[in-house]
N, C-alpha and C. Protein backbone atom coordinates (compact mmCIF):
# COMPACT_ATOMS: atom_id res chain seq x y z
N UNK A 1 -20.55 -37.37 -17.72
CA UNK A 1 -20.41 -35.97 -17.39
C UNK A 1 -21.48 -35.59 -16.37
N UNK A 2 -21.23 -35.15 -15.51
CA UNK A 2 -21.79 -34.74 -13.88
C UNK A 2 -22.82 -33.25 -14.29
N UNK A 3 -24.03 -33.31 -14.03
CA UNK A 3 -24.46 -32.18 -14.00
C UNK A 3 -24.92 -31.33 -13.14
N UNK A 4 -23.79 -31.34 -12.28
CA UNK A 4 -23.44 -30.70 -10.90
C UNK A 4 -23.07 -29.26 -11.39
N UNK A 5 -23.32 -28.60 -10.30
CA UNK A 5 -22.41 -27.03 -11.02
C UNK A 5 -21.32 -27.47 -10.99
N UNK A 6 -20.05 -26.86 -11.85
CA UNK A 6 -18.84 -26.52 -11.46
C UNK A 6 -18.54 -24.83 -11.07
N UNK A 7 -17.63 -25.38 -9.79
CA UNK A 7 -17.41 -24.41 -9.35
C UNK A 7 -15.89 -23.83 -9.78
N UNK A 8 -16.05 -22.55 -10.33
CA UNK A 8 -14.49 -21.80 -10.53
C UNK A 8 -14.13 -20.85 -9.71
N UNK A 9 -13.10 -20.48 -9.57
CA UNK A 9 -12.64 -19.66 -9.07
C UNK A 9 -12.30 -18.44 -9.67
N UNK A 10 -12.52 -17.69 -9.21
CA UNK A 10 -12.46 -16.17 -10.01
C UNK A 10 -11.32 -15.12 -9.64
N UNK A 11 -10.46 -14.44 -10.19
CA UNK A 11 -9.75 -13.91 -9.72
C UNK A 11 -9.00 -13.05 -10.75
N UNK A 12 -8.71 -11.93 -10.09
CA UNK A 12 -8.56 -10.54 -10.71
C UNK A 12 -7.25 -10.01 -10.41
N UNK A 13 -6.65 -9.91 -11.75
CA UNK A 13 -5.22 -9.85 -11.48
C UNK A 13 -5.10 -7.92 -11.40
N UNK A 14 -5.58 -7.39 -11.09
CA UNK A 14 -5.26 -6.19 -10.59
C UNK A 14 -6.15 -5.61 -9.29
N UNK A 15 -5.61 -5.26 -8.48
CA UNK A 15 -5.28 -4.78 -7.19
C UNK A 15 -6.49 -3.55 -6.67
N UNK A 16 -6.74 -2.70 -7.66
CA UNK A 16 -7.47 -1.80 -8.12
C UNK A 16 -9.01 -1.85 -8.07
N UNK A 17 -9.69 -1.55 -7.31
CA UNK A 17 -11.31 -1.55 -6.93
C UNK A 17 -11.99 -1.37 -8.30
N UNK A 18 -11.63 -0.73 -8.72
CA UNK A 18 -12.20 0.03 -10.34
C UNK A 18 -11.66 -0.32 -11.53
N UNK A 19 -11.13 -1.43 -11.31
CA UNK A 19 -10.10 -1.74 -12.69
C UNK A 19 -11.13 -2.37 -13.95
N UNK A 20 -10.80 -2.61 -14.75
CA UNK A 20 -11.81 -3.14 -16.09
C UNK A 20 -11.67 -4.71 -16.00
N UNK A 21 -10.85 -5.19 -15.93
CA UNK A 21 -10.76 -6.59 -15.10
C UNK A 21 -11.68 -6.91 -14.12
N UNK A 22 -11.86 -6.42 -12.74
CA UNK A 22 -12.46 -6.52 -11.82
C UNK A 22 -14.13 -6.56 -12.40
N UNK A 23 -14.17 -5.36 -13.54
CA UNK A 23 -15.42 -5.41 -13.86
C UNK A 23 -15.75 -6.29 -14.69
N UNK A 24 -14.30 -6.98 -15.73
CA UNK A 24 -14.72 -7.92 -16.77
C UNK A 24 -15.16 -9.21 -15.82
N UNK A 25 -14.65 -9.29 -14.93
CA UNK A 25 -14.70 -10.71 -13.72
C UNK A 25 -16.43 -10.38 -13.39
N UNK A 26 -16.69 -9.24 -13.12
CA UNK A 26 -18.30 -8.81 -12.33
C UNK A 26 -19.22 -9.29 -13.69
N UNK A 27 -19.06 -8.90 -14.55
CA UNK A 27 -19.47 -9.16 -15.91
C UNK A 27 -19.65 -10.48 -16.16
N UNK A 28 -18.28 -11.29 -15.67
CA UNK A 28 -18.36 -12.51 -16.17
C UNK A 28 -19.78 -13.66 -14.99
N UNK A 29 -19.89 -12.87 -13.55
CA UNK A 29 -20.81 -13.13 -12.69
C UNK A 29 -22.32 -13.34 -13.50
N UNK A 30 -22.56 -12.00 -14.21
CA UNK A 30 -23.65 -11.71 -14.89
C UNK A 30 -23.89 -12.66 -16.12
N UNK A 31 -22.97 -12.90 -16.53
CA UNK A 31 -23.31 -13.49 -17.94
C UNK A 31 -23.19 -14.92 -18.21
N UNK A 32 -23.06 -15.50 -17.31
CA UNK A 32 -22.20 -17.18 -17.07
C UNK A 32 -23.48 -17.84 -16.89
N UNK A 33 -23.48 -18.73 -17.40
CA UNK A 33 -24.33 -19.84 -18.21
C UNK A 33 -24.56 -20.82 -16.97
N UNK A 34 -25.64 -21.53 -17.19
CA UNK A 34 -26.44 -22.58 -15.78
C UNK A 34 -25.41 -23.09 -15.90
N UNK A 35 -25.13 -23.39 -14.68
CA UNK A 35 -24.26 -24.53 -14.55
C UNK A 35 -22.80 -24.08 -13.96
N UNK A 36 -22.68 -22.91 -13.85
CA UNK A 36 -21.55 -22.21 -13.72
C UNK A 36 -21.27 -21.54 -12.40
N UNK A 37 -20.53 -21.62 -11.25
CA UNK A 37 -20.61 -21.03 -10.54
C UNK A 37 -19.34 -20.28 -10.12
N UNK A 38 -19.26 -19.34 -9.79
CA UNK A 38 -17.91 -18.50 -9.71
C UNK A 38 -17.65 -17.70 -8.01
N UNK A 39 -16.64 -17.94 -7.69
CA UNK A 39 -16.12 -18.02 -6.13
C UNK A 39 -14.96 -16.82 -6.45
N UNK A 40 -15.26 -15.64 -6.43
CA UNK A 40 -14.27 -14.73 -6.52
C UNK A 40 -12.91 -15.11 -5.58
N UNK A 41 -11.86 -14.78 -5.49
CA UNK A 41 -10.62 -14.95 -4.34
C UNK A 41 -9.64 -13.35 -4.74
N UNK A 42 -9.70 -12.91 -3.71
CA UNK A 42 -8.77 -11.72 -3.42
C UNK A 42 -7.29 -11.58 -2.82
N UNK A 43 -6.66 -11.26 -4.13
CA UNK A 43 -4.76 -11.92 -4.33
C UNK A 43 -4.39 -10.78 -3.28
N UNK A 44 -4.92 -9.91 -3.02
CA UNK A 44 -3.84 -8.37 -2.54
C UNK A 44 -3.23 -9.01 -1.19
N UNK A 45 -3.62 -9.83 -0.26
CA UNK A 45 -2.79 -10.01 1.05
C UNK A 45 -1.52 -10.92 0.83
N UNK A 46 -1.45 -11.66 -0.33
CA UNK A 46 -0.83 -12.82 -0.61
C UNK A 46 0.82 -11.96 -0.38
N UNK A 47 1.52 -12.12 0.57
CA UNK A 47 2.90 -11.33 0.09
C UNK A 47 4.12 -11.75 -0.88
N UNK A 48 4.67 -11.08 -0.88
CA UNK A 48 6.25 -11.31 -2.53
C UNK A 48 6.42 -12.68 -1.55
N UNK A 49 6.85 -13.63 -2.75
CA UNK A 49 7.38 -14.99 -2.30
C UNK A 49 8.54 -14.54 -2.02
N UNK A 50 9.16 -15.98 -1.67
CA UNK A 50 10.47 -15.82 -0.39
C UNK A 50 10.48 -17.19 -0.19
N UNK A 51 11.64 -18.17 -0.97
CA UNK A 51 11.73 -18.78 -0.24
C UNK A 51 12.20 -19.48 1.58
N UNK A 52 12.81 -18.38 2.13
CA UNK A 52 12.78 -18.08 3.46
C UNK A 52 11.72 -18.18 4.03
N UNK A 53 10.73 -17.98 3.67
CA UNK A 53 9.47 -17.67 3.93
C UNK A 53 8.62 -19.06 4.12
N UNK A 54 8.82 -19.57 2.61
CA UNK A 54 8.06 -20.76 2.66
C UNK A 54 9.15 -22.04 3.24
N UNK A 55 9.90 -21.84 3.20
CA UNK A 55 10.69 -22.79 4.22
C UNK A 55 9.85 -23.07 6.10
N UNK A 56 9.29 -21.92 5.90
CA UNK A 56 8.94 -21.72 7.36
C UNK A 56 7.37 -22.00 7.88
N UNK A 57 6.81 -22.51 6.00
CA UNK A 57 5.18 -22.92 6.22
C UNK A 57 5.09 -21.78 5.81
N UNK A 58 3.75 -22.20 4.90
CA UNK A 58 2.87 -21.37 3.94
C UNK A 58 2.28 -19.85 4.87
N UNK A 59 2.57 -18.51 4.63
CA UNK A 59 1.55 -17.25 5.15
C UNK A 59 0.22 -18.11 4.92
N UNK A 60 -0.96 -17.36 5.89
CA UNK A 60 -2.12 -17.81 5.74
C UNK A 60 -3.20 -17.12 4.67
N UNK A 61 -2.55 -16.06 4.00
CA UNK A 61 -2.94 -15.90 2.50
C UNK A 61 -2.32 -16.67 1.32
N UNK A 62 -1.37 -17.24 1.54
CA UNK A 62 -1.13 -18.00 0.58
C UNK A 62 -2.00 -19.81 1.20
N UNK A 63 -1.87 -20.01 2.47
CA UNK A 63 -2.42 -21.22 2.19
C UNK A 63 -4.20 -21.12 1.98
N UNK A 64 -4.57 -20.11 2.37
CA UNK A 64 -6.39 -20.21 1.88
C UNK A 64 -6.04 -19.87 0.26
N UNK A 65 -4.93 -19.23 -0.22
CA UNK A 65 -5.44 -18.82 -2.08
C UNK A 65 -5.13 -20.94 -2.37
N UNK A 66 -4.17 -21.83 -1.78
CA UNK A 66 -4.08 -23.19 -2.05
C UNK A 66 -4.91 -23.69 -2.06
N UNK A 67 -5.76 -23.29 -0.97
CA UNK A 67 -7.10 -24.11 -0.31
C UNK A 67 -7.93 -23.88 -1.65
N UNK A 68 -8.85 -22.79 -1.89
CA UNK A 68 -9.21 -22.12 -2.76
C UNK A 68 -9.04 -23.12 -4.61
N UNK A 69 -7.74 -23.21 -4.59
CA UNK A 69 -7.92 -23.51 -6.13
C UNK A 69 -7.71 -24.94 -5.75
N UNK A 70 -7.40 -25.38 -4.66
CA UNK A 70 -7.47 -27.06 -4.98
C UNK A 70 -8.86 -27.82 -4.77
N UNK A 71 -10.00 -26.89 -3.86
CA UNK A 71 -11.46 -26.78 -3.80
C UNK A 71 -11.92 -26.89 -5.30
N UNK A 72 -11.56 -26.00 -5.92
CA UNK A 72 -12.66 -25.16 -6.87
C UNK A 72 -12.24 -26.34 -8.24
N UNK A 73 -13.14 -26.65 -9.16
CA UNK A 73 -13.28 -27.56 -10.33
C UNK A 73 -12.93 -26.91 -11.60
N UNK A 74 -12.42 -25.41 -11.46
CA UNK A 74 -11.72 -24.84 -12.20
C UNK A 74 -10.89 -23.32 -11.77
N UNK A 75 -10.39 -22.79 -12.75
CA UNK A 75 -9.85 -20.95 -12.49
C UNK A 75 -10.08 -20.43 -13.37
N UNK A 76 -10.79 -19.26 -13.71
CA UNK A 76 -11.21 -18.19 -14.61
C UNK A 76 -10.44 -16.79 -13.83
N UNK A 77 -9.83 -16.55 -14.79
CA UNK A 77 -8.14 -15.51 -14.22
C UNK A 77 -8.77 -14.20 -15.54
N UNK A 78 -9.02 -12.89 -14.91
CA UNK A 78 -8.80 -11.75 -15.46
C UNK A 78 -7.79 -10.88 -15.20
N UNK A 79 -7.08 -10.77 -16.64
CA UNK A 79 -5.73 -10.33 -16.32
C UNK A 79 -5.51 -8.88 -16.92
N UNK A 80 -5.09 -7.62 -16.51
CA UNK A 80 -4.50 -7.01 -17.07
C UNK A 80 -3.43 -7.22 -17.61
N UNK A 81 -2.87 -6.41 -18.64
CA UNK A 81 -1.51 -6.25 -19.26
C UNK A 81 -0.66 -5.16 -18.95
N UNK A 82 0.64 -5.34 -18.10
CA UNK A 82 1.00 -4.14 -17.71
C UNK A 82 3.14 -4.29 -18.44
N UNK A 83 2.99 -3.46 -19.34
CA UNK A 83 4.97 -3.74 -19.91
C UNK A 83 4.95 -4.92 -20.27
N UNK A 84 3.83 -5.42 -21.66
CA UNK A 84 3.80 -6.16 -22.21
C UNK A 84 3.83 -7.26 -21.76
N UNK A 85 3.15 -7.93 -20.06
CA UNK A 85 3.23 -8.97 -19.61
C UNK A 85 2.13 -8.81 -18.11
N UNK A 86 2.71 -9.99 -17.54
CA UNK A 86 1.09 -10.06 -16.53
C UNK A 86 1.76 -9.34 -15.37
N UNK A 87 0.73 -8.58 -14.90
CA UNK A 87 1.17 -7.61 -13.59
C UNK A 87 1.44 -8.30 -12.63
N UNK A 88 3.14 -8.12 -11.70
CA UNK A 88 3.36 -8.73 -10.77
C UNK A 88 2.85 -9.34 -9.54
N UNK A 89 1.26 -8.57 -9.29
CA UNK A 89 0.53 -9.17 -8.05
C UNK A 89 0.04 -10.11 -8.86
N UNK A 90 -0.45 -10.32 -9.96
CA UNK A 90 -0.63 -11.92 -10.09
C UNK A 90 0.79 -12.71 -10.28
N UNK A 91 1.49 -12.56 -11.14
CA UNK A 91 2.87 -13.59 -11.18
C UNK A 91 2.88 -14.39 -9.99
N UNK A 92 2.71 -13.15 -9.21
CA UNK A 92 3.53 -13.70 -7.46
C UNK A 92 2.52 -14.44 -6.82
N UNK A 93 1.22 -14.16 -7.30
CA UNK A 93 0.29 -15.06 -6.60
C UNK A 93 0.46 -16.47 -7.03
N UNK A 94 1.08 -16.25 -8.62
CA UNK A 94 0.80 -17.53 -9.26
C UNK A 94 2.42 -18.12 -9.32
N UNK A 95 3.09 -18.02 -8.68
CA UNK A 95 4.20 -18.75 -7.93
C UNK A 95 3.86 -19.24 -6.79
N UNK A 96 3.58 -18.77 -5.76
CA UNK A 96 3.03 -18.84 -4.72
C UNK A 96 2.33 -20.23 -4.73
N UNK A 97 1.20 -20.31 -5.47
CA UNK A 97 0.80 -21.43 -5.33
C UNK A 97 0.64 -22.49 -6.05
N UNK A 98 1.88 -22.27 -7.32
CA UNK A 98 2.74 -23.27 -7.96
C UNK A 98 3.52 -24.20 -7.28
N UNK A 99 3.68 -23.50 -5.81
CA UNK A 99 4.45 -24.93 -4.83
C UNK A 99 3.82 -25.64 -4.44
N UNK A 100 4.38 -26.94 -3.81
CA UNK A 100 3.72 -27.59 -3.57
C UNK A 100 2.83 -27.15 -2.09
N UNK A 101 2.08 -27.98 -1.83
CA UNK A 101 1.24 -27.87 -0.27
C UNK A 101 2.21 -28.17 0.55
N UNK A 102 2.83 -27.36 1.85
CA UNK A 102 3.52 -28.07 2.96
C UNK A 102 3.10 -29.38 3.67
N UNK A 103 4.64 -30.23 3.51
CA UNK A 103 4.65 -31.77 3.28
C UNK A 103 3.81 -32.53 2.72
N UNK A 104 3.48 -31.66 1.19
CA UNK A 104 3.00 -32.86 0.48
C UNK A 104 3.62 -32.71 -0.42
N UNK A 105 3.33 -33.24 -1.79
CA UNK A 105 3.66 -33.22 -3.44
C UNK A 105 2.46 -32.90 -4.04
N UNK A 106 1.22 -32.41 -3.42
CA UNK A 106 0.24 -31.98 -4.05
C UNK A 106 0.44 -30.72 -4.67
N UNK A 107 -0.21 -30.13 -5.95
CA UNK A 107 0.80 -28.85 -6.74
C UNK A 107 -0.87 -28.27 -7.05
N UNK A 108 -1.54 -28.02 -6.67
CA UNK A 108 -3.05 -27.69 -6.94
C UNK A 108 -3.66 -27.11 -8.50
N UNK A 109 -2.26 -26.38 -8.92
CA UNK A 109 -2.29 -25.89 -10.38
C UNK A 109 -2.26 -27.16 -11.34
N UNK A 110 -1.85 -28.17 -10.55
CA UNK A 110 -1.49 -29.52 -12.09
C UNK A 110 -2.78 -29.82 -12.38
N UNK A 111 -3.21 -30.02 -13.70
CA UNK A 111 -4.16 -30.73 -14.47
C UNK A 111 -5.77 -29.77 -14.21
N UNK A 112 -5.44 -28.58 -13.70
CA UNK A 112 -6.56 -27.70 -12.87
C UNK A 112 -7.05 -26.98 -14.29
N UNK A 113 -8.24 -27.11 -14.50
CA UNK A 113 -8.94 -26.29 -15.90
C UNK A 113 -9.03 -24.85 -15.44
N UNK A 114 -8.43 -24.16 -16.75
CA UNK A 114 -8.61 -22.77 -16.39
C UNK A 114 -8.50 -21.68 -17.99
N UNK A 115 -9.29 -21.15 -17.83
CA UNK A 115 -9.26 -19.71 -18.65
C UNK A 115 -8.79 -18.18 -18.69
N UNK A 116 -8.64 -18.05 -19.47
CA UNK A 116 -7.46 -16.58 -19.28
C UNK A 116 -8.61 -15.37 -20.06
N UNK A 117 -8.75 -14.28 -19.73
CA UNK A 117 -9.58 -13.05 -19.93
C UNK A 117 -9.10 -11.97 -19.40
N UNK A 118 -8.93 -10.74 -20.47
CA UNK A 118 -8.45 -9.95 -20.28
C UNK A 118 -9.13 -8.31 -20.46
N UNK A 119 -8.75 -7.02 -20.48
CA UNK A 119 -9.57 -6.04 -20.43
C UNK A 119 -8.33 -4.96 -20.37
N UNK A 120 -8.05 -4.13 -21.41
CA UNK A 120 -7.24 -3.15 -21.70
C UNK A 120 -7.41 -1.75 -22.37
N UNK A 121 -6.95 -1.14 -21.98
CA UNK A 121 -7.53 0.63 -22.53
C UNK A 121 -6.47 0.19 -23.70
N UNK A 122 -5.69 -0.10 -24.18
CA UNK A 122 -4.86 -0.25 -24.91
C UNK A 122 -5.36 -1.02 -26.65
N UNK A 123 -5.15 -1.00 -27.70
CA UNK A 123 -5.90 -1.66 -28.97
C UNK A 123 -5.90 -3.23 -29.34
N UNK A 124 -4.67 -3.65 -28.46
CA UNK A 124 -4.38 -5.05 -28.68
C UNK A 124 -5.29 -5.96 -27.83
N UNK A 125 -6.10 -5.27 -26.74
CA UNK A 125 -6.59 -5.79 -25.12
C UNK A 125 -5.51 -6.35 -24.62
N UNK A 126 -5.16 -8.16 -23.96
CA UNK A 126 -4.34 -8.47 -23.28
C UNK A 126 -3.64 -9.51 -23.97
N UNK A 127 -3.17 -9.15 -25.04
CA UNK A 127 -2.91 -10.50 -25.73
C UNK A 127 -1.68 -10.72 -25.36
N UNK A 128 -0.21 -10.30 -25.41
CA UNK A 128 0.87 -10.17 -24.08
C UNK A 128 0.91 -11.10 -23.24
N UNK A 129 0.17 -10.52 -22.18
CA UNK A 129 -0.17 -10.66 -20.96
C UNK A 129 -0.87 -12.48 -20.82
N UNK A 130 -1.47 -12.17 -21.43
CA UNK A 130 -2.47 -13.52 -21.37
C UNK A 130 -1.07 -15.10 -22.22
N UNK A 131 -0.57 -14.33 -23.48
CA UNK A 131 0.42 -15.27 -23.63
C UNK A 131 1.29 -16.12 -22.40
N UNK A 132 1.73 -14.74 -21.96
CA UNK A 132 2.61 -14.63 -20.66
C UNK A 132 2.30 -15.70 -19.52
N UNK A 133 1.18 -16.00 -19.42
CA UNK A 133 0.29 -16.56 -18.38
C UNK A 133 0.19 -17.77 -18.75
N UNK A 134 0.04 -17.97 -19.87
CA UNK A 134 -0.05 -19.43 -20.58
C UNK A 134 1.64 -20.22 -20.58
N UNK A 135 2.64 -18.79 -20.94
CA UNK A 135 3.77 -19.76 -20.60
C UNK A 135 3.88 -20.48 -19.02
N UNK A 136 3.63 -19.60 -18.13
CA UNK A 136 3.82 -20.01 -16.62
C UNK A 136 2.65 -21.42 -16.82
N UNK A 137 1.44 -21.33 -16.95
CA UNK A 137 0.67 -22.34 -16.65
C UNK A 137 1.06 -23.65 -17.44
N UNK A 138 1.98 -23.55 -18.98
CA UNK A 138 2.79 -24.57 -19.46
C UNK A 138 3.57 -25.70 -18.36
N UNK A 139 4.42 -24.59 -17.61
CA UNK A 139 4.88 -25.50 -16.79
C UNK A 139 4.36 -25.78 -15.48
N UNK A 140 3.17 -25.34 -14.76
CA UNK A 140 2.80 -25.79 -13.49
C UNK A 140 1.42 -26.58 -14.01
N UNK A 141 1.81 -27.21 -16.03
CA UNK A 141 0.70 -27.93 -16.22
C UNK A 141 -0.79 -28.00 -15.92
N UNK A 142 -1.11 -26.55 -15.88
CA UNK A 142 -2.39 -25.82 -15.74
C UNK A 142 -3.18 -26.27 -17.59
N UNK A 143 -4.46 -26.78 -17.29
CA UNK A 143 -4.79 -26.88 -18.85
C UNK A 143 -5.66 -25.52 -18.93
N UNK A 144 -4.94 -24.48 -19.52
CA UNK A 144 -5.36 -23.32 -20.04
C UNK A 144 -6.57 -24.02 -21.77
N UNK A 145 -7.96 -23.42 -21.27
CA UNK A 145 -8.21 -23.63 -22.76
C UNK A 145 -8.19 -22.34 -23.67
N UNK A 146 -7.84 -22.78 -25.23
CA UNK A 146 -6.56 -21.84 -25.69
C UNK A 146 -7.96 -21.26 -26.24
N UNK A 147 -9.71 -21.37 -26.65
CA UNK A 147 -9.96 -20.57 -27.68
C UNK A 147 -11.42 -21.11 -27.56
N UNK A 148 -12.72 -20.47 -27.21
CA UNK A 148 -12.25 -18.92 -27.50
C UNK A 148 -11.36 -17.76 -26.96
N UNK A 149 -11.48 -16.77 -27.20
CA UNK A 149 -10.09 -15.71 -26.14
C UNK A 149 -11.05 -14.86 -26.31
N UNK A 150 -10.64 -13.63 -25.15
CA UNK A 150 -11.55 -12.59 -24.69
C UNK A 150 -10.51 -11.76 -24.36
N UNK A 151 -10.40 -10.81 -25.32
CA UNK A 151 -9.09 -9.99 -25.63
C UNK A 151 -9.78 -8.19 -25.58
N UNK A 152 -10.39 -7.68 -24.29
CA UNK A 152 -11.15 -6.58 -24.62
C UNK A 152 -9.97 -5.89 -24.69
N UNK A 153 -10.34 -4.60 -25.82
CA UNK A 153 -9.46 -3.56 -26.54
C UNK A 153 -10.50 -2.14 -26.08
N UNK A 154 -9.72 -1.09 -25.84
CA UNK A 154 -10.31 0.28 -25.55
C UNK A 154 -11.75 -0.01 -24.69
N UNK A 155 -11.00 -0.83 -23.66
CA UNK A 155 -11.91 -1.32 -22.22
C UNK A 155 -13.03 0.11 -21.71
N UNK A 156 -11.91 1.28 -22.05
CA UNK A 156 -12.75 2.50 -21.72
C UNK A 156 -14.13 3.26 -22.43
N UNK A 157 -14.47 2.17 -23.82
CA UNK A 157 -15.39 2.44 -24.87
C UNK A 157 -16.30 1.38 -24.35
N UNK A 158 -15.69 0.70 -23.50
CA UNK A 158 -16.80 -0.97 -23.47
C UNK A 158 -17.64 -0.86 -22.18
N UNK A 159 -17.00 -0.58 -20.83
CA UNK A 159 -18.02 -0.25 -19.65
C UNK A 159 -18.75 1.17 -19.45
N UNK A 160 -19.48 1.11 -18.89
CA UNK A 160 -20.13 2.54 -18.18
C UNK A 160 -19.16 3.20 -16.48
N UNK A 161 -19.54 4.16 -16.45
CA UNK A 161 -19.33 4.77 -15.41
C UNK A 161 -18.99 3.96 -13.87
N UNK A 162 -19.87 3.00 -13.83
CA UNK A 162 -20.38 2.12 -12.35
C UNK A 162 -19.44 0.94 -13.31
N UNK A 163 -18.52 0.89 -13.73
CA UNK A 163 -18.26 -0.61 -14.17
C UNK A 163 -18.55 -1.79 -15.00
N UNK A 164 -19.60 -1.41 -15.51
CA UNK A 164 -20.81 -2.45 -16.35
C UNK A 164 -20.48 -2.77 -17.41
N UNK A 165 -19.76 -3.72 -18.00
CA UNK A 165 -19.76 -4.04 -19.18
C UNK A 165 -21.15 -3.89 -20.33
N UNK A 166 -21.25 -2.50 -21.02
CA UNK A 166 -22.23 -2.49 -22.16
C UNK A 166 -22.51 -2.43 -23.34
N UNK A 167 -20.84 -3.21 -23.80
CA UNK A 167 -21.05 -3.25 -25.03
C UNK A 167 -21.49 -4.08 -25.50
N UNK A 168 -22.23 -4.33 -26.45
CA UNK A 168 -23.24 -5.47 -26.62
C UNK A 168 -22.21 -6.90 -27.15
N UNK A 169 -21.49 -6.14 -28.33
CA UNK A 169 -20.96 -7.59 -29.06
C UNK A 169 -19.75 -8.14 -28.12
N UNK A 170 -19.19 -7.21 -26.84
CA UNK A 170 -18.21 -7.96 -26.31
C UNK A 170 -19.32 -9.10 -25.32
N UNK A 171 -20.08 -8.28 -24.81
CA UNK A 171 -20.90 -9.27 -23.93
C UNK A 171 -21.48 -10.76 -24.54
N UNK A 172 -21.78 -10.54 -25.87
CA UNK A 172 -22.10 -12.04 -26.71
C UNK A 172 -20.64 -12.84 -27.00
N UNK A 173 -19.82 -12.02 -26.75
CA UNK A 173 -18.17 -12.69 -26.49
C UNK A 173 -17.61 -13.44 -25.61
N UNK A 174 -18.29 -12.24 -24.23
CA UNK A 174 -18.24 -13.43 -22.90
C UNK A 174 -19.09 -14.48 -22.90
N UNK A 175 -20.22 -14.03 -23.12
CA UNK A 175 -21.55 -15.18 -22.95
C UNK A 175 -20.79 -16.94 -23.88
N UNK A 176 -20.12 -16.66 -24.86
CA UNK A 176 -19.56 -17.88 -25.72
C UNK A 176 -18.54 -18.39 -25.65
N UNK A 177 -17.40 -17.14 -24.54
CA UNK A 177 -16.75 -17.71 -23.97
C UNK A 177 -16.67 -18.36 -22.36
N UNK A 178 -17.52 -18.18 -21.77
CA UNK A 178 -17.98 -18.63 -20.44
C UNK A 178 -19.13 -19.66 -20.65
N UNK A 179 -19.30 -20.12 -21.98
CA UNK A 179 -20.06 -21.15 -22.28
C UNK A 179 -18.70 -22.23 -22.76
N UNK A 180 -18.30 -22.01 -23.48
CA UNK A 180 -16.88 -22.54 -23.57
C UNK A 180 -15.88 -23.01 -22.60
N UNK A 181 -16.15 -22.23 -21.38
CA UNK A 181 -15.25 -22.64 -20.41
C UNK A 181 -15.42 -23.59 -19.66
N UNK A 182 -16.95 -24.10 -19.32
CA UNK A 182 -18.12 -24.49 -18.69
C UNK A 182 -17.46 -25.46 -19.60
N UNK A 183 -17.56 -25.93 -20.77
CA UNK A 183 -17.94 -27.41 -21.36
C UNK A 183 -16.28 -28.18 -21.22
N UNK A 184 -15.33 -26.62 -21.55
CA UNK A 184 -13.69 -27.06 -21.50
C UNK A 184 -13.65 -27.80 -20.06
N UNK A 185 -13.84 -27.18 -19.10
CA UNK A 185 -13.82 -27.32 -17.76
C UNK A 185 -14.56 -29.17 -17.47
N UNK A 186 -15.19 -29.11 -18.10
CA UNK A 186 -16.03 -30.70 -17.67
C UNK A 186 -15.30 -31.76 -18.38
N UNK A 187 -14.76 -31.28 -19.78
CA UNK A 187 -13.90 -32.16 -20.55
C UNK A 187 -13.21 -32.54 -19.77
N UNK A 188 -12.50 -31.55 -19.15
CA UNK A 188 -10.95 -31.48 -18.69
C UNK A 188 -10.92 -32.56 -17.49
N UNK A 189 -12.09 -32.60 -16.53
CA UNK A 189 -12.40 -33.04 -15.58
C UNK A 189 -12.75 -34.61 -15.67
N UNK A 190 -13.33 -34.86 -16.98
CA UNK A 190 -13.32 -36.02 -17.29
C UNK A 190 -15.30 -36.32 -16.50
C-alpha cells in the first residue's frame, strides 16, 4: 500500500452556489484526513447527452469531466435528493461519462473507488438518491463503498449562514467517513 496521497475527485451534484451539498463537499475539504486530497470538478457545462452528439466526439466538458475521473485515484460524489432520486445534472453527467473514451474501450467509471454523501432539508437526508446512484454505478461497475454512509437530515439545523458545516456529531461523521474512504479507496486500488 503506497503512501502517496490519493487523489479524489470531488463533485457536487447540485448546480446551486449555496446548496448544502456544495457545502457538505467544502466540509468534506476541511475535515479529510492526511493523506487525502480532493480536486473539486464542476458538472454545470457538461450538456444533456445525445447520442448524435457523441457520435460526433466527446463536447469538451464532457471530455475534461473523462479526463478528470480517469486522472483521479478515486470519486467522492455529494448528492442531493430531488423526487426521490438523484438530480438530473448529475444522472447526465454520470452517463456522459459512463461511455466509453472516443476510439477506445476505456470506461473510466470501471473498477474506479468512490463514495456517495449526501445533505437534505428533508428527515431521511439522501438515502433515495444515494440508493439511486449505487444502482447506476452497479452497472458502469463503479466500486461504491457501501458503509459508512453520510445521510445528513434537516441540512438546515446542521450549517451556519456562510455554509459551514457546525454540527458537531455530523462533522465526527464525516471525519470517519472520509477516513473510511481513504482506506476503501487504497483497498480498492490494490
Amino acid at each position: 500500500m503506497s503512501d502517496a496521497p490519493l487523489r479524489a475527485l470531488g463533485i457536487a451534484g447540485s448546480l446551486r452556489k449555496g446548496s448544502f451539498n456544495r457545502a457538505l463537499l467544502r466540509a468534506a475539504h476541511e475535515l479529510k484526513p492526511e493523506g487525502l486530497e480532493i480536486d473539486d470538478f464542476e458538472i454545470g457545462a457538461i450538456p444533456l447527452y445525445d447520442g448524435d452528439v457523441e457520435d460526433k466526439g466527446d463536447p469538451e466538458p464532457v471530455a475534461a469531466f473523462k479526463k478528470a475521473v480517469q486522472s483521479a485515484d478515486a470519486i467522492l460524489i455529494a448528492t442531493p435528493e430531488y423526487n426521490y432520486g438523484v438530480p438530473g445534472v448529475l444522472k447526465n453527467a454520470i452517463d456522459w461519462v459512463s461511455r466509453p473514451i472516443p476510439g477506445t474501450k476505456t470506461r473510466v467509471l470501471n473498477q474506479k473507488p468512490a463514495a456517495i454523501l449526501g445533505a437534505s432539508q428533508g428527515s431521511m437526508g439522501t438515502v433515495r438518491a444515494q440508493s439511486a446512484l449505487r444502482q447506476t454505478f452497479q452497472f458502469t461497475q463503479t466500486l461504491v463503498m457501501l458503509q459508512p454512509e453520510v445521510l445528513v437530515a434537516l441540512a438546515q439545523t446542521k450549517f451556519d449562514a456562510e455554509g459551514r458545516l457546525t454540527d458537531e456529531p455530523t462533522r465526527e461523521v464525516l471525519k470517519k467517513f472520509l477516513a473510511a474512504f481513504l482506506a476503501w479507496s487504497r483497498r480498492m486500488k490494490g
